[in-house]
N, C-alpha and C. Protein backbone atom coordinates (compact mmCIF):
# COMPACT_ATOMS: atom_id res chain seq x y z
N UNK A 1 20.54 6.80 -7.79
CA UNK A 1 19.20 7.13 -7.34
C UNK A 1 18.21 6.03 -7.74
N UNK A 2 18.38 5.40 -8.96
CA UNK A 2 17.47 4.20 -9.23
C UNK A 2 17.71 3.42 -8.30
N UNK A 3 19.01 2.64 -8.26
CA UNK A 3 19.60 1.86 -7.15
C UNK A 3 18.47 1.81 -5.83
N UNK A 4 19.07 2.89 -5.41
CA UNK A 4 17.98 3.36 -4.02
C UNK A 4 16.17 3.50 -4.05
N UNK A 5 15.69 3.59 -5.54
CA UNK A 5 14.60 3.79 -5.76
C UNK A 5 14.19 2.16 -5.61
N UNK A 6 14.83 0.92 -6.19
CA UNK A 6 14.37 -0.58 -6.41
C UNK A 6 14.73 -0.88 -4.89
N UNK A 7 15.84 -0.54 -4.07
CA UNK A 7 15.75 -0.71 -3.17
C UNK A 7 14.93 -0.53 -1.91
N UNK A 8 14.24 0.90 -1.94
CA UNK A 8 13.24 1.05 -1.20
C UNK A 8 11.86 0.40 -1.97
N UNK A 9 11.28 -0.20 -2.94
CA UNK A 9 10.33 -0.76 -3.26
C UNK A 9 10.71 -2.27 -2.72
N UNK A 10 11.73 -2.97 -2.51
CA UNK A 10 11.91 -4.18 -2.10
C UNK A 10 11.74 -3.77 -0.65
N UNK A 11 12.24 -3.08 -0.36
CA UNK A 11 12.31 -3.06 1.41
C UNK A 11 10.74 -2.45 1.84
N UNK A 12 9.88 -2.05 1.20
CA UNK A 12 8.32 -2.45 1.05
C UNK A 12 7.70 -3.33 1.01
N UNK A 13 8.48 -4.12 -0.09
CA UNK A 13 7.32 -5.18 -0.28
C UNK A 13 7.91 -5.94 0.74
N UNK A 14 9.35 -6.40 1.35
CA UNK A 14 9.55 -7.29 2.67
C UNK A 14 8.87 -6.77 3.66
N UNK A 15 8.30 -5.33 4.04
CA UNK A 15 7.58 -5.18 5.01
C UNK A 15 6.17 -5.48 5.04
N UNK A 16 5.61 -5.79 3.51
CA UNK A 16 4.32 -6.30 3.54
C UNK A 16 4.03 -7.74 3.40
N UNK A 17 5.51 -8.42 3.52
CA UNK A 17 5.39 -10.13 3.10
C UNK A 17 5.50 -10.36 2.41
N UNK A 18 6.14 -9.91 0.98
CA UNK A 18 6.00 -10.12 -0.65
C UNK A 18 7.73 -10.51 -0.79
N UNK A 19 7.62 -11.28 -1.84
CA UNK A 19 8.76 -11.35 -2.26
C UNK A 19 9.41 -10.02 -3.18
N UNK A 20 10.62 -10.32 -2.88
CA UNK A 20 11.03 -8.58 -3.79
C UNK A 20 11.57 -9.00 -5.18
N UNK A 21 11.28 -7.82 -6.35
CA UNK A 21 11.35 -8.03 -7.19
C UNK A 21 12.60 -8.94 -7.82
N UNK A 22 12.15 -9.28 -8.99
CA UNK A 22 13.08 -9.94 -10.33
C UNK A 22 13.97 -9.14 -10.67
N UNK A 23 15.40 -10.40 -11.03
CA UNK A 23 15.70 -9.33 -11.84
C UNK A 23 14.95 -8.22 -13.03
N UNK A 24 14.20 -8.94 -13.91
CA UNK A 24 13.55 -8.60 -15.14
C UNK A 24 12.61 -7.66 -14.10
N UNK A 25 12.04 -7.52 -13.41
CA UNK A 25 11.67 -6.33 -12.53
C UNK A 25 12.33 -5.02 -12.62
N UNK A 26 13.49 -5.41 -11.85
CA UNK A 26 14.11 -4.50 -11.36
C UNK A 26 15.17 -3.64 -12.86
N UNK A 27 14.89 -4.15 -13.79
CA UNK A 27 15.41 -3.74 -14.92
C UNK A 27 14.58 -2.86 -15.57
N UNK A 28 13.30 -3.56 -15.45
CA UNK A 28 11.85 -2.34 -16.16
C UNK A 28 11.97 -1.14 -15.64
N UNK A 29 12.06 -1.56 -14.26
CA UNK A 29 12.05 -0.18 -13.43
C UNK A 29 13.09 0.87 -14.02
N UNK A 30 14.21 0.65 -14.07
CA UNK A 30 15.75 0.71 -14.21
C UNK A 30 15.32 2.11 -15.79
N UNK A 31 15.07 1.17 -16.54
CA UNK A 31 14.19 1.52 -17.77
C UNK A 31 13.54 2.73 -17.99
N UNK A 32 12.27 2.38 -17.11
CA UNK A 32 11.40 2.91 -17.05
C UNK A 32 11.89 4.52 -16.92
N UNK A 33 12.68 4.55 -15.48
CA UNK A 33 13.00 5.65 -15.04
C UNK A 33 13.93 6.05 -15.88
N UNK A 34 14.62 6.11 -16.70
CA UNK A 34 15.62 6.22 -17.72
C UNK A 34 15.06 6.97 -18.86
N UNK A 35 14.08 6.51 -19.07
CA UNK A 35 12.95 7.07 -20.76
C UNK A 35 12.35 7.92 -20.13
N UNK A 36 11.90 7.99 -18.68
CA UNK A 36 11.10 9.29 -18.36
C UNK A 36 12.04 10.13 -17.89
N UNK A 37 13.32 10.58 -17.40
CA UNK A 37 14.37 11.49 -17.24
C UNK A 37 14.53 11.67 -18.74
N UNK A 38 14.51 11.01 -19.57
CA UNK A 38 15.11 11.54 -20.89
C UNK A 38 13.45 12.47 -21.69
N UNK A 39 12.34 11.71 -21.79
CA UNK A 39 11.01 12.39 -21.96
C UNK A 39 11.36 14.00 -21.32
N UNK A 40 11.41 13.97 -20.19
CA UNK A 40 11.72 15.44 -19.07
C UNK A 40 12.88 15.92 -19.87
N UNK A 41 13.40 15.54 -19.94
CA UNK A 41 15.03 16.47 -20.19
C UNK A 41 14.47 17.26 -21.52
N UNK A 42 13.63 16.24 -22.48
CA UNK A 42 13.15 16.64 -23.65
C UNK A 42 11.55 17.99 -23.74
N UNK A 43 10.81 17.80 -22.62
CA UNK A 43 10.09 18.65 -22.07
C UNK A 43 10.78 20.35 -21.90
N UNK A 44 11.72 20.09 -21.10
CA UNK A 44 12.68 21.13 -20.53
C UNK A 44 11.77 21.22 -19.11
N UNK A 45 11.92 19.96 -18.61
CA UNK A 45 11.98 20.41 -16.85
C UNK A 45 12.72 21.50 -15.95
N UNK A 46 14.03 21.06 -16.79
CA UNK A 46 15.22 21.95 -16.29
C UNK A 46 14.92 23.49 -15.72
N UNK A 47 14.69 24.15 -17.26
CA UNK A 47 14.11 25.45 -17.23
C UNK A 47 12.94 26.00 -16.48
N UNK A 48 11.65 24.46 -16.25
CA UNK A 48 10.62 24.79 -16.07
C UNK A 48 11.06 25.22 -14.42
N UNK A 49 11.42 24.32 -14.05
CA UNK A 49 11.86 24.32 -12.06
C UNK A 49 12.88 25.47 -12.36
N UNK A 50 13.95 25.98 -13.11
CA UNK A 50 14.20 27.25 -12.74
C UNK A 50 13.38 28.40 -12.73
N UNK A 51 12.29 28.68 -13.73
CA UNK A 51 11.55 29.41 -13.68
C UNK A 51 10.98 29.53 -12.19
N UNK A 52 10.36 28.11 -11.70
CA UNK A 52 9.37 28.25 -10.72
C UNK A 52 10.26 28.89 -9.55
N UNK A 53 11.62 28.70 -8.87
CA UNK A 53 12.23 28.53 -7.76
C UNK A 53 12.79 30.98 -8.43
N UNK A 54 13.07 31.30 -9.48
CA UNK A 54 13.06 32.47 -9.82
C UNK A 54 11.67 33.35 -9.36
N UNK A 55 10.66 32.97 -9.53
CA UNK A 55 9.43 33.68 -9.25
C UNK A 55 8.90 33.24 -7.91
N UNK A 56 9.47 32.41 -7.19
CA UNK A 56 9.56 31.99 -5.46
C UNK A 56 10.51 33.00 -5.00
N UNK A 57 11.59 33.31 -5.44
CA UNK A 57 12.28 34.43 -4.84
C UNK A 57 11.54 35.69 -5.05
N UNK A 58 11.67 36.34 -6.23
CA UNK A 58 11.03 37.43 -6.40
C UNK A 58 9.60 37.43 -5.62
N UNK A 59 9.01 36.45 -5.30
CA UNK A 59 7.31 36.90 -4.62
C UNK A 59 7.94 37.45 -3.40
């Protein structure tokens, strides 16, 4: 899913004329998204979106 996430930001910026990212770019990103799935996991997203999709049925 990262993969596809750096990939659609390059295939952006070639549609706006930009060169597409660095490696050292495409690693932050890589990163980035890595510490915030783990932040979430530590939140308890998990639970939170089961809760929400439980009280979407029941309404």
């Amino acid at each position: 899913m990262i993969h596809a996430f750096i990939n659609r930001i390059n295939a952006n910026l070639k549609e706006f004329g930009k060169q597409p990212l660095s490696g050292k770019q495409n690693a932050l990103i890589a990163v980035g998204a890595l510490v915030g799935s783990v932040v979430l996991a530590q939140v308890g997203i998990i639970d939170l979106i089961a809760k929400g999709y439980t009280f979407m049925v029941t309404a």
